[in-house]
Each structure stands twice: as C-alpha cells, then as structure tokens.
N, C-alpha and C. Protein backbone atom coordinates (compact mmCIF):
# COMPACT_ATOMS: atom_id res chain seq x y z
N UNK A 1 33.05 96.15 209.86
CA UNK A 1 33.41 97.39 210.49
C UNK A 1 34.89 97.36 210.81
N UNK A 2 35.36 98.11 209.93
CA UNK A 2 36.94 98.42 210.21
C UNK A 2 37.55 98.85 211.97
N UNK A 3 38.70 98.37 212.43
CA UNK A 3 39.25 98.93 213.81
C UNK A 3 39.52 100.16 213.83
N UNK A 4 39.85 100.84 213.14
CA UNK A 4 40.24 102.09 213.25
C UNK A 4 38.91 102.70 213.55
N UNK A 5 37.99 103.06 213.16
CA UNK A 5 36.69 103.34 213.53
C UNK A 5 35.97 102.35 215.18
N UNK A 6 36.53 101.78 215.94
CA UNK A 6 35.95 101.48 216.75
C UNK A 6 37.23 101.93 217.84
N UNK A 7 38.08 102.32 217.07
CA UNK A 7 39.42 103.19 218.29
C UNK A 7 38.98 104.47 218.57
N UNK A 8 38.27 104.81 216.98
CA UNK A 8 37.89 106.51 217.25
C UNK A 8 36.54 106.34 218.05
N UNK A 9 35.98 105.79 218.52
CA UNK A 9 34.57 105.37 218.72
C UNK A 9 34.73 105.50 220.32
N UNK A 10 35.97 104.88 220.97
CA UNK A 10 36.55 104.46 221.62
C UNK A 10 36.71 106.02 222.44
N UNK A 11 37.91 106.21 222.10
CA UNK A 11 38.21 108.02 222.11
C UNK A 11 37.30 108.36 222.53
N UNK A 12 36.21 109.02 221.70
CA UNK A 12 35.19 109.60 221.88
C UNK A 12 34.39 109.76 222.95
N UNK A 13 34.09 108.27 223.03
CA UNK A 13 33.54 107.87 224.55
C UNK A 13 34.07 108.52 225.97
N UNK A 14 35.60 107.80 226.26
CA UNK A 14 36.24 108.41 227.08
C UNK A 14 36.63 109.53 227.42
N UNK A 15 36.55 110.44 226.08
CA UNK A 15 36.28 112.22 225.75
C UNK A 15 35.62 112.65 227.05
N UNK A 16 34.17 111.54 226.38
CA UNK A 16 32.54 112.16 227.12
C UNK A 16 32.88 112.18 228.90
N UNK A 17 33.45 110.57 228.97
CA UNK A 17 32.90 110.43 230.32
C UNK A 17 34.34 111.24 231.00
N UNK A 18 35.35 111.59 230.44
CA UNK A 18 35.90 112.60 231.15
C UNK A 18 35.38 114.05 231.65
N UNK A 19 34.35 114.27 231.31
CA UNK A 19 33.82 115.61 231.45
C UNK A 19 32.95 115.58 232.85
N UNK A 20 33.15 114.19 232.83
CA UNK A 20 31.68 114.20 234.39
C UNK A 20 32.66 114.77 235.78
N UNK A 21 31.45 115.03 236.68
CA UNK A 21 32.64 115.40 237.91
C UNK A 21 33.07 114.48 238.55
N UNK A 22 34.46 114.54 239.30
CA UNK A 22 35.28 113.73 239.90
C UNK A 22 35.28 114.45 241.18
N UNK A 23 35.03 113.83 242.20
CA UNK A 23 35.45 114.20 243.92
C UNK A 23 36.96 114.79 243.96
N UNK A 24 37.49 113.54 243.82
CA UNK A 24 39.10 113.34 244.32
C UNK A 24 39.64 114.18 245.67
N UNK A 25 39.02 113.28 246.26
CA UNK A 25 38.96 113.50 247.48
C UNK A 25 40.00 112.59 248.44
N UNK A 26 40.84 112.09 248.95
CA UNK A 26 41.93 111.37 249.54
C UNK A 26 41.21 111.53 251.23
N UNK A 27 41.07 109.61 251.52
CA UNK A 27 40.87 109.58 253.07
C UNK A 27 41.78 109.38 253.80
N UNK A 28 41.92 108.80 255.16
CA UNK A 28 42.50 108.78 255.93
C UNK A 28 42.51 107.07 255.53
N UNK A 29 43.33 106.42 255.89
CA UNK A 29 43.39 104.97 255.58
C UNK A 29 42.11 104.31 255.85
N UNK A 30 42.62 105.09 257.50
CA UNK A 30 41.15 103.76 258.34
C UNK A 30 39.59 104.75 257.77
N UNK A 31 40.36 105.59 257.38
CA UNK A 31 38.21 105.94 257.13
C UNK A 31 38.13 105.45 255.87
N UNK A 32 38.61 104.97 255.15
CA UNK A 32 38.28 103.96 253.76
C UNK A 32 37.53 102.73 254.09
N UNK A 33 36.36 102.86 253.39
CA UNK A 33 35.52 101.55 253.78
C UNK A 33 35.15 100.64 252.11
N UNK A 34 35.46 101.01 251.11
CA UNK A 34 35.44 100.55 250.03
C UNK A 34 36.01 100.60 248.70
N UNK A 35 36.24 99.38 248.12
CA UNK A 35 37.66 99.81 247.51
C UNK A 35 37.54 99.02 245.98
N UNK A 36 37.55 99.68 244.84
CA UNK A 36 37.52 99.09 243.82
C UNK A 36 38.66 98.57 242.87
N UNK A 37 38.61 97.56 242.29
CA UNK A 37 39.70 97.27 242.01
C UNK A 37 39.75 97.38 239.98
N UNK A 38 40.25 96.88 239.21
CA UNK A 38 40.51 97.03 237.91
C UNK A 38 41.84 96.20 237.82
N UNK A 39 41.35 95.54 236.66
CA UNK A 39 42.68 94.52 237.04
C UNK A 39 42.04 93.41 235.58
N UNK A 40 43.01 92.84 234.77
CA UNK A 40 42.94 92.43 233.70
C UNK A 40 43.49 90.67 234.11
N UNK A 41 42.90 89.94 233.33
CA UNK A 41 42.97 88.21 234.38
C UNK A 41 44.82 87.92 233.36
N UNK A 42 45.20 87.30 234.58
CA UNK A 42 46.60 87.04 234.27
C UNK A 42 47.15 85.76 234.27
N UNK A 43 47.69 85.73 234.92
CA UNK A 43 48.29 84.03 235.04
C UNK A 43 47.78 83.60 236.78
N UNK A 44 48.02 82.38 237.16
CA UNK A 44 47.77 82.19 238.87
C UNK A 44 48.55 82.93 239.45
N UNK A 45 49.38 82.81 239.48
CA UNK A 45 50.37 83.34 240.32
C UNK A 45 50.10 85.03 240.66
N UNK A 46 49.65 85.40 239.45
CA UNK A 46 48.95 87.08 239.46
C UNK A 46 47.77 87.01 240.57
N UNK A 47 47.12 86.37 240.45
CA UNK A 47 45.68 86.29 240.51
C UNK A 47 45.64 85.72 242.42
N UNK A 48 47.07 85.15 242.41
CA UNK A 48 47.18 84.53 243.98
C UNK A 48 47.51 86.24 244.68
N UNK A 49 48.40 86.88 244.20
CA UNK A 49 48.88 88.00 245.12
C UNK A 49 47.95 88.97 245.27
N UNK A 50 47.06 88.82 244.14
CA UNK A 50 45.64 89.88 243.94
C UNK A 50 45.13 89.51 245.06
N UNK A 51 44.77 88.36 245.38
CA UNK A 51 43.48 87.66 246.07
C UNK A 51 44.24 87.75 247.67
N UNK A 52 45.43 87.62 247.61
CA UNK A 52 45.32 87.66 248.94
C UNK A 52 45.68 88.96 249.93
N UNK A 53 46.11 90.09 248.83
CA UNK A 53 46.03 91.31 249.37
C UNK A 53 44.46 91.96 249.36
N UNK A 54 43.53 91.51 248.52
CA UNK A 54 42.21 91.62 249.19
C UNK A 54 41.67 90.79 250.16
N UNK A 55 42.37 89.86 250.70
CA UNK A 55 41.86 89.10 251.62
C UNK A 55 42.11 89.90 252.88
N UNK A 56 43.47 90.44 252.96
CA UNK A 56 44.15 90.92 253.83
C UNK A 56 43.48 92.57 253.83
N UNK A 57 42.91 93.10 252.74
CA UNK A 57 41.81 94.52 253.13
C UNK A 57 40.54 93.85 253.61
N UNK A 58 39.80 92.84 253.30
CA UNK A 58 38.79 92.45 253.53
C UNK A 58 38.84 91.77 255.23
N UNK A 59 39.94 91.83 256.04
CA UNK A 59 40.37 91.02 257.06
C UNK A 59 40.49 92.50 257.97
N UNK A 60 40.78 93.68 257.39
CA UNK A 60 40.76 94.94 258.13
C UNK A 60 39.54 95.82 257.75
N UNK A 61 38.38 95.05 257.58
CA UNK A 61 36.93 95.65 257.40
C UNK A 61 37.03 96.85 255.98
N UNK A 62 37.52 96.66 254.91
CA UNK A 62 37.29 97.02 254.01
C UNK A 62 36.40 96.04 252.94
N UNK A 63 35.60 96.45 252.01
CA UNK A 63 35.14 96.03 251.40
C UNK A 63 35.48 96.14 249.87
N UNK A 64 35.69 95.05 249.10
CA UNK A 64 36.71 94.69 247.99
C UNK A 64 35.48 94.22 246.95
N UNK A 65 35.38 94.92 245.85
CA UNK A 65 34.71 94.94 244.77
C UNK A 65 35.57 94.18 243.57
N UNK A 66 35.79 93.77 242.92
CA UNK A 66 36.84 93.96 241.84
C UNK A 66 36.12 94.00 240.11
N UNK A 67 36.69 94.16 239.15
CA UNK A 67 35.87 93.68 238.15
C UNK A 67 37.61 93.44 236.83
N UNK A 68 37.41 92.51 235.82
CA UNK A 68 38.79 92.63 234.75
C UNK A 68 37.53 91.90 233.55
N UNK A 69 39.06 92.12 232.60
CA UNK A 69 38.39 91.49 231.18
C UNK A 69 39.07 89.89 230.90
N UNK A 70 38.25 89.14 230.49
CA UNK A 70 39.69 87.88 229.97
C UNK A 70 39.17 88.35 228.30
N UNK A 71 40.00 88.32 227.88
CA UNK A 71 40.40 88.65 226.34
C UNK A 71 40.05 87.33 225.95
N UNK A 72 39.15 87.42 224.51
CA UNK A 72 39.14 86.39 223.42
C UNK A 72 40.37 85.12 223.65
N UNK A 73 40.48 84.10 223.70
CA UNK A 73 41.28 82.83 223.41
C UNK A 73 42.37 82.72 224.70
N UNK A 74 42.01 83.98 225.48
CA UNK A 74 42.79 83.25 227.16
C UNK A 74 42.11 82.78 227.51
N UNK A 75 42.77 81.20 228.04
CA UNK A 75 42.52 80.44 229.03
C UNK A 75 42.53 80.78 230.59
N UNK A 76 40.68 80.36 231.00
CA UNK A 76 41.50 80.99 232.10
C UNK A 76 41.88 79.29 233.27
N UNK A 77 42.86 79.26 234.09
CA UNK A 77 43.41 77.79 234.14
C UNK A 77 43.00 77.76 235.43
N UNK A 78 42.58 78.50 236.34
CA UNK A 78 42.68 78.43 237.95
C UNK A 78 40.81 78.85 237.93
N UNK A 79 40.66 78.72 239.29
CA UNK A 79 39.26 78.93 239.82
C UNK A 79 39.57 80.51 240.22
N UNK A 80 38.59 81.80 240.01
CA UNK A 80 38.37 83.25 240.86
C UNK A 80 36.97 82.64 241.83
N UNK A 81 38.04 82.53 243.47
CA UNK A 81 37.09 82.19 244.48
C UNK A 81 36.58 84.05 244.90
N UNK A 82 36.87 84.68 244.75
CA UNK A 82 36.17 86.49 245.35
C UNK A 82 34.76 86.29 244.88
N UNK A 83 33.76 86.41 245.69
CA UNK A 83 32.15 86.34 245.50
C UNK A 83 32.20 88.03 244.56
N UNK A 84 32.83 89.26 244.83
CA UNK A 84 32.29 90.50 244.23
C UNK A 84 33.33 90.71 243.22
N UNK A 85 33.72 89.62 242.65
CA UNK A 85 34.98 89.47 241.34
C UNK A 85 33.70 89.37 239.89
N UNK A 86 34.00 90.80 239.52
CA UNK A 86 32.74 90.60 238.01
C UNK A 86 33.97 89.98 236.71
N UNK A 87 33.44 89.41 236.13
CA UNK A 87 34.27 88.99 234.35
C UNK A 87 33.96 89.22 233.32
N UNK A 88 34.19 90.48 232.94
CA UNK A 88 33.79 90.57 231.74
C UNK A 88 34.76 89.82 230.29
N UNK A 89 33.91 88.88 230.08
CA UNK A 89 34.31 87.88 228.64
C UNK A 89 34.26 88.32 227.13
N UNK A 90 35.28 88.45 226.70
CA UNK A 90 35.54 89.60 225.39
C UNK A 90 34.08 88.84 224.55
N UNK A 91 34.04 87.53 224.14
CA UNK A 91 32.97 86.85 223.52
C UNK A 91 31.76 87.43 223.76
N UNK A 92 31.05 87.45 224.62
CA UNK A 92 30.07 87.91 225.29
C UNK A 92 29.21 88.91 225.92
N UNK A 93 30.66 89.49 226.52
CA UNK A 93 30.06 90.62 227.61
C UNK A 93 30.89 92.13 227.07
N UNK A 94 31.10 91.99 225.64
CA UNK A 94 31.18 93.65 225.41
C UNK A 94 30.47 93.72 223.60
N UNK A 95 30.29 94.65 223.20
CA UNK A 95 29.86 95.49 222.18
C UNK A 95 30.29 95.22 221.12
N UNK A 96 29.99 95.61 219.62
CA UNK A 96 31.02 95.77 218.87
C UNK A 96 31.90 96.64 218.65
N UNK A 97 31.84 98.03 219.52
CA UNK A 97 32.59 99.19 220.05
C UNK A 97 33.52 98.71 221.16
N UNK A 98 33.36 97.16 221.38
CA UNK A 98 34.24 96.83 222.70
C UNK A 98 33.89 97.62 223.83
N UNK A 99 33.01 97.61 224.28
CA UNK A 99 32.15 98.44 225.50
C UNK A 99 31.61 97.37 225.89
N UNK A 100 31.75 97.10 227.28
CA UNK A 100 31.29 96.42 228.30
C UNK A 100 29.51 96.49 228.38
N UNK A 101 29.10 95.24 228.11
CA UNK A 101 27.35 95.59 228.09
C UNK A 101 27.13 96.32 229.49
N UNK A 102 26.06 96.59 229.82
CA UNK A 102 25.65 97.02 231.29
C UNK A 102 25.53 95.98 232.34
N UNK A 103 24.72 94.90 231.73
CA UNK A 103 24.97 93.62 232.69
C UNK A 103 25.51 93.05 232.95
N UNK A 104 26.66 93.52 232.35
CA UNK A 104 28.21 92.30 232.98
C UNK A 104 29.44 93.40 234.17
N UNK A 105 28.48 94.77 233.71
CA UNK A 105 29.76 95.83 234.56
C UNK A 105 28.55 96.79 235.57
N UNK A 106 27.04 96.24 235.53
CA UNK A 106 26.10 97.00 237.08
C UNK A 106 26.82 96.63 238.40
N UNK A 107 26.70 94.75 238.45
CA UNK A 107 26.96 94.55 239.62
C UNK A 107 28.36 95.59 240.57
N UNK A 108 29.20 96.10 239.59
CA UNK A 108 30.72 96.71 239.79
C UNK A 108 30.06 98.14 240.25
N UNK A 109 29.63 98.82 238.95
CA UNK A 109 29.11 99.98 238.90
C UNK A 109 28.10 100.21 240.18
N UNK A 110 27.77 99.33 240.66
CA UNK A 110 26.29 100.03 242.07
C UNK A 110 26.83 100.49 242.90
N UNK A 111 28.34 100.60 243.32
CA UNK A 111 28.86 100.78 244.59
C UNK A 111 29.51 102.14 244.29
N UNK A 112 29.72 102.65 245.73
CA UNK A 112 30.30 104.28 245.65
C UNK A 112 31.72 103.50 246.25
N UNK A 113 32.94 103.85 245.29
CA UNK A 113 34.22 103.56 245.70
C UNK A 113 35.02 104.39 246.87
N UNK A 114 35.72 104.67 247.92
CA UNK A 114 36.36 105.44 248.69
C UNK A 114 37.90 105.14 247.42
N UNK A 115 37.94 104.41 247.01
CA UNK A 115 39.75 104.36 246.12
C UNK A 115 38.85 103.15 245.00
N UNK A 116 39.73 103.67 244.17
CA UNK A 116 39.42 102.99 242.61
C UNK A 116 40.82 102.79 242.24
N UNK A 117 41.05 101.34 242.56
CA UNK A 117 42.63 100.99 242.10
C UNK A 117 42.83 100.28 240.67
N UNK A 118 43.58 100.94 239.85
CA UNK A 118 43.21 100.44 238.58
C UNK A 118 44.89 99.96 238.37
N UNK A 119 44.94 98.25 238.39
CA UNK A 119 46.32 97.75 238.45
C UNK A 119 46.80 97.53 236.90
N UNK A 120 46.31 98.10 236.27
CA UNK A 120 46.42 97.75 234.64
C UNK A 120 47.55 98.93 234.50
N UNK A 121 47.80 100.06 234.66
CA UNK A 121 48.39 101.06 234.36
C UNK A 121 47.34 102.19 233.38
N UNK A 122 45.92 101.94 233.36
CA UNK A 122 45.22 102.64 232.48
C UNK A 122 45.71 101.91 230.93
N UNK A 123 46.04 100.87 230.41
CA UNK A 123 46.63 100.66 229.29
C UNK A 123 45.57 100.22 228.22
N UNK A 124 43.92 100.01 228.73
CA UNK A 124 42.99 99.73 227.76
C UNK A 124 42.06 100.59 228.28
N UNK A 125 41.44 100.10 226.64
CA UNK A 125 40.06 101.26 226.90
C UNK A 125 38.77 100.34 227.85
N UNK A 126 39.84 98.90 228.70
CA UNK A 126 38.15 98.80 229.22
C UNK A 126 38.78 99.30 230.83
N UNK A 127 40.13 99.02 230.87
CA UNK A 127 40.18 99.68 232.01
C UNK A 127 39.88 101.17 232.23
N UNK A 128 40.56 102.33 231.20
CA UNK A 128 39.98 103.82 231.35
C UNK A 128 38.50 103.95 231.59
N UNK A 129 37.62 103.24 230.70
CA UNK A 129 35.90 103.24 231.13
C UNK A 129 35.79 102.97 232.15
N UNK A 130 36.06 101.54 233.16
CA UNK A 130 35.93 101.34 234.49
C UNK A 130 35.78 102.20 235.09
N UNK A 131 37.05 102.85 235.22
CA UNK A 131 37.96 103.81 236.19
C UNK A 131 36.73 105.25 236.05
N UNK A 132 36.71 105.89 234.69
CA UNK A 132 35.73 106.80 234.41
C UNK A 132 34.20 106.23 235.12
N UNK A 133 33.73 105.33 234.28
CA UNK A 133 32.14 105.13 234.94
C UNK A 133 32.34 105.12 236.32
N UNK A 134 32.84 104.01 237.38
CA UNK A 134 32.35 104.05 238.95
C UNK A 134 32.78 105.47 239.28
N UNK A 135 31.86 105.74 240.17
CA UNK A 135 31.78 106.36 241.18
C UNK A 135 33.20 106.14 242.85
N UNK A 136 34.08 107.11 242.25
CA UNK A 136 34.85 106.84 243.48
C UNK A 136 35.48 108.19 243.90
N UNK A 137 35.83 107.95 245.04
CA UNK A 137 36.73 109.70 245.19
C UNK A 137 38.09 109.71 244.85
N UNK A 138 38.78 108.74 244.70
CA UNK A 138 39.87 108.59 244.64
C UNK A 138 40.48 107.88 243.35
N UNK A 139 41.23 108.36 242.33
CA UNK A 139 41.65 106.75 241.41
C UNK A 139 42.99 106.91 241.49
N UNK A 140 43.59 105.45 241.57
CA UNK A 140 44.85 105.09 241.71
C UNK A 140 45.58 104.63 240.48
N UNK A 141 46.50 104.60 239.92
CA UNK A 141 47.12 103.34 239.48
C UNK A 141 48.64 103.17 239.43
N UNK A 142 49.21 102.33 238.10
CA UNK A 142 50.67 102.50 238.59
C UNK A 142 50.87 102.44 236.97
N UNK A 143 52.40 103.61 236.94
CA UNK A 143 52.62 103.98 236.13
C UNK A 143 54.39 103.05 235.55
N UNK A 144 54.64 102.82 234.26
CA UNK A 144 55.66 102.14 234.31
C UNK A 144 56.47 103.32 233.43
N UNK A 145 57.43 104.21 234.23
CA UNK A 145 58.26 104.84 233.90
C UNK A 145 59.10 104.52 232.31
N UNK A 146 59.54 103.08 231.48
CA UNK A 146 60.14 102.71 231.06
C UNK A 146 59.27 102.60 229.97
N UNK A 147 58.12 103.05 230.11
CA UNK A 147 57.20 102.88 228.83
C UNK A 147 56.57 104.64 228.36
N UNK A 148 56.51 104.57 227.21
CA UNK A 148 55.88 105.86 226.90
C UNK A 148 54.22 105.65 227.48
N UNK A 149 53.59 106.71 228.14
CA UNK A 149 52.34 107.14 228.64
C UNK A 149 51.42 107.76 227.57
N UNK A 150 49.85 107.70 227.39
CA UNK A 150 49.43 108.21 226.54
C UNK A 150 48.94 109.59 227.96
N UNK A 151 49.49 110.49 227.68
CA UNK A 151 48.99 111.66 229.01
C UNK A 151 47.83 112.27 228.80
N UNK A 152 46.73 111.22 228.07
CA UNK A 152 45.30 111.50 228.54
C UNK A 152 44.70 110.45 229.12
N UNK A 153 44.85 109.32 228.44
CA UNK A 153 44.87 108.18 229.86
C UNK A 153 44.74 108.44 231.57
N UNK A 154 46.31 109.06 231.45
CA UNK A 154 46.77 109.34 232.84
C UNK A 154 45.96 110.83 233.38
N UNK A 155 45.12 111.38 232.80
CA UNK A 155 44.53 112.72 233.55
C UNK A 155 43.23 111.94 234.53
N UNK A 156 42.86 110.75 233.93
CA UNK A 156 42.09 110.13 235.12
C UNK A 156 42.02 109.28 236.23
N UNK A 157 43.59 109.70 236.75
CA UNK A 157 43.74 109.19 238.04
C UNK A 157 44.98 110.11 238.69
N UNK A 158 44.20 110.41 239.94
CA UNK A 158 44.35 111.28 240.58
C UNK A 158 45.74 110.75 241.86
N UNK A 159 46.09 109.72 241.43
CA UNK A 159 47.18 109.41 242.28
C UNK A 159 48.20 108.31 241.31
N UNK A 160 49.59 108.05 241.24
CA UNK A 160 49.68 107.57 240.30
C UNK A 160 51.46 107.23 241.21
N UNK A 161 51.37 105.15 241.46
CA UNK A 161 52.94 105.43 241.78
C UNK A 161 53.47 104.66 240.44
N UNK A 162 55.01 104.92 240.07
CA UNK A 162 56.29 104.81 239.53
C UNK A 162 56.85 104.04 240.00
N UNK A 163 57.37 103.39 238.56
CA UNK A 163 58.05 102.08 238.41
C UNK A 163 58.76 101.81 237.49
N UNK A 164 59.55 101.15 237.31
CA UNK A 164 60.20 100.72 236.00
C UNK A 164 60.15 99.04 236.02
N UNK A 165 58.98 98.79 234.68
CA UNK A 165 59.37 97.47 234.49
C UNK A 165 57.62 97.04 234.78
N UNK A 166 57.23 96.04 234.37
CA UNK A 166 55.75 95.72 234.68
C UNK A 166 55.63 95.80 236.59
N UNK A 167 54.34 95.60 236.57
CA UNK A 167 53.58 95.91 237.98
C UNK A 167 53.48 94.78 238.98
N UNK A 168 54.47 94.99 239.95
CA UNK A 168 55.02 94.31 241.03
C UNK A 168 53.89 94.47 241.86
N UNK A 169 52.25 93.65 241.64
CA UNK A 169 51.65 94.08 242.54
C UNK A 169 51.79 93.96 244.12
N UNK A 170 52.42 92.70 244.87
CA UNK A 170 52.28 93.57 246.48
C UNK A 170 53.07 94.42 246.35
N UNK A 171 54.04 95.08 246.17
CA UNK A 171 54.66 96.76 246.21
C UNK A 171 53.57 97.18 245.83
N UNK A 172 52.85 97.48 244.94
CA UNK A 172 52.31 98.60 244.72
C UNK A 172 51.29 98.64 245.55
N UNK A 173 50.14 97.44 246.07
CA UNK A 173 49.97 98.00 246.60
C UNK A 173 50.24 98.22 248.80
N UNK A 174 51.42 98.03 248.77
CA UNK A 174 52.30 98.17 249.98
C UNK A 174 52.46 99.97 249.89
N UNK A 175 52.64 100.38 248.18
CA UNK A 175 52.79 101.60 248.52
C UNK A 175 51.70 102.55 248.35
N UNK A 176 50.74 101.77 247.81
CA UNK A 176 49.41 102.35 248.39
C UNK A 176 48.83 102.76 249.47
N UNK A 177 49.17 101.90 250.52
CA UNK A 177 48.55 101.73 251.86
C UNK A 177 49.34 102.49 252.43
N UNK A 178 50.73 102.88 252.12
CA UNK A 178 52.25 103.91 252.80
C UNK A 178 51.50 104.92 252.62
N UNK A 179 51.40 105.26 251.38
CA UNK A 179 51.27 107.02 250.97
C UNK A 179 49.58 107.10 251.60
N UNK A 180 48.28 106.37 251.35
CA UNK A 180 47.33 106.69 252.55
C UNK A 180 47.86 106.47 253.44
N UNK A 181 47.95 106.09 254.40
CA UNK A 181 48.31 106.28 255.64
C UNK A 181 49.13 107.46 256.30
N UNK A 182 50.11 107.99 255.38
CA UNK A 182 50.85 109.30 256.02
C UNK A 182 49.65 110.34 255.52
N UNK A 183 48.38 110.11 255.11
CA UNK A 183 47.93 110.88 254.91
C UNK A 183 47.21 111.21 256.44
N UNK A 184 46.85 112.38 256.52
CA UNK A 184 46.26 112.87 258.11
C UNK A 184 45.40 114.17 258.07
N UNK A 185 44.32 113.92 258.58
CA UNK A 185 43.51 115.56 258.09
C UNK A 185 42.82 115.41 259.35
C-alpha cells in the first residue's frame, strides 16, 4: 500500500471528525478542573519541563491526562513516571492508515477535557485526531510563526499562541495560564 493513499486516507478522516460539534467554551482558570495534553516523546530534558509543569497543575488540583506517539526507531532513554501518560508505539499501537488503535488512545479518550493542550503545533495527523476525537471545550496550541501553517490544521484549535522558532514549552505554557487567567466572566 502506497503513502500517498494513506495521506489521502488520512485527510479524509480528519475531514469527518471536523464536522462533529465543538463547545469552545473558555473557563475561568480556577474553574478548570481537567486538562489534556498532546505532546510527541522528545528528548529528557523535554519530557523534564513537561512533567514538571504538570506536576505544578496537578499541585493546584487540576487533573493532567496526557497521551504522545514515540515514532518507529526512537529510543526512548529516560523513565515517563505520570500514571495518566498513554504511549502510543508507532510498531504496535496504530493501523496501517496510521490511526491510533482504540486501546492504546480509550484510556485518554474517557475523560471530558476543560483545555486540550496540543504542544505539537498540530504538525501530525496523530496529533490533529487527538485534539479532534477528545472531548474538550477548549483546544490550545502553539503556533511557530517562522514556519508555513497548513490553515486547516489550525481551524481546530480555538486558541493558538505565537512564536518564532520551535516550542519553548514553560513559556508557552506560562502564557497559557496569563491569557486564562485575565479571562473573567
């Protein structure tokens, strides 16, 4: 089975699940009680600033879901201590459409998100599915100014900060927690 046919396959999909309804609904900081994450496995040093800015939501009574992919022939070199950290393993846990089986992305999928933070920039099709399948009112991510955008990607997230240059995650999300917080209703 040729790639080009599992890109259009791909498409297609994300077509579909764009059509479902979206809340997008924006809380108040403190009324956020659950928070999903999207996030692709990186090096330690990634994986340290991840972990301890969910330590630090999980320390102010939020509850921290996460789920990423490790791609075919990455190593992964460090231990993921997060008990609600799902892995989906390119070998294993997706399709020949590259679709995430169901049993490697339920445990993620059971929860209703208050924010769906997707730290990838939307740049794969397993992050856009994520982001599409859960259930959240809110999706986040971060956009890298210095790169061309595919601007259907970006129609499924409803909040989106700017950057130039890859994703400085504590800024981003420092400016996550800024822009909720001046929020007030």
């Amino acid at each position: 089975m040729g790639y080009p046919f599992k890109k259009i396959k791909q498409k297609y999909m994300l077509k579909a699940l764009r059509q479902r309804r979206h809340r997008r609904e924006i809380k108040n900081m403190e009324q956020v009680g659950t928070i999903g994450i999207v996030f692709h496995i990186g090096d330690e040093l990634s994986w340290k600033y991840l972990y301890a800015i969910v330590q630090e939501l999980e320390r102010a009574n939020r509850r921290v879901h996460m789920i990423c992919d490790q791609p075919r022939g990455q190593e992964l070199s460090y231990i993921i201590t997060h008990s609600q950290t799902s892995i989906c393993h390119d070998k294993e846990d997706f399709d020949l459409w590259g679709v995430p089986r169901e049993s490697s992305i339920d445990p993620f999928l059971s929860h209703k998100y208050d924010i769906m933070i997707d730290t990838t920039g939307g740049d794969s099709f397993f992050s856009q599915y994520m982001v599409l399948r859960a259930e959240s009112d809110l999706n986040i991510t971060y956009v890298d100014d210095s790169e061309q955008q595919d601007p259907r990607a970006m129609e499924i997230y409803d909040m989106t900060i700017h950057g130039n240059g890859p994703i400085d995650i504590p800024a981003f999300f420092e400016n996550v927690c800024n822009y909720l917080q001046m929020v007030r209703k």
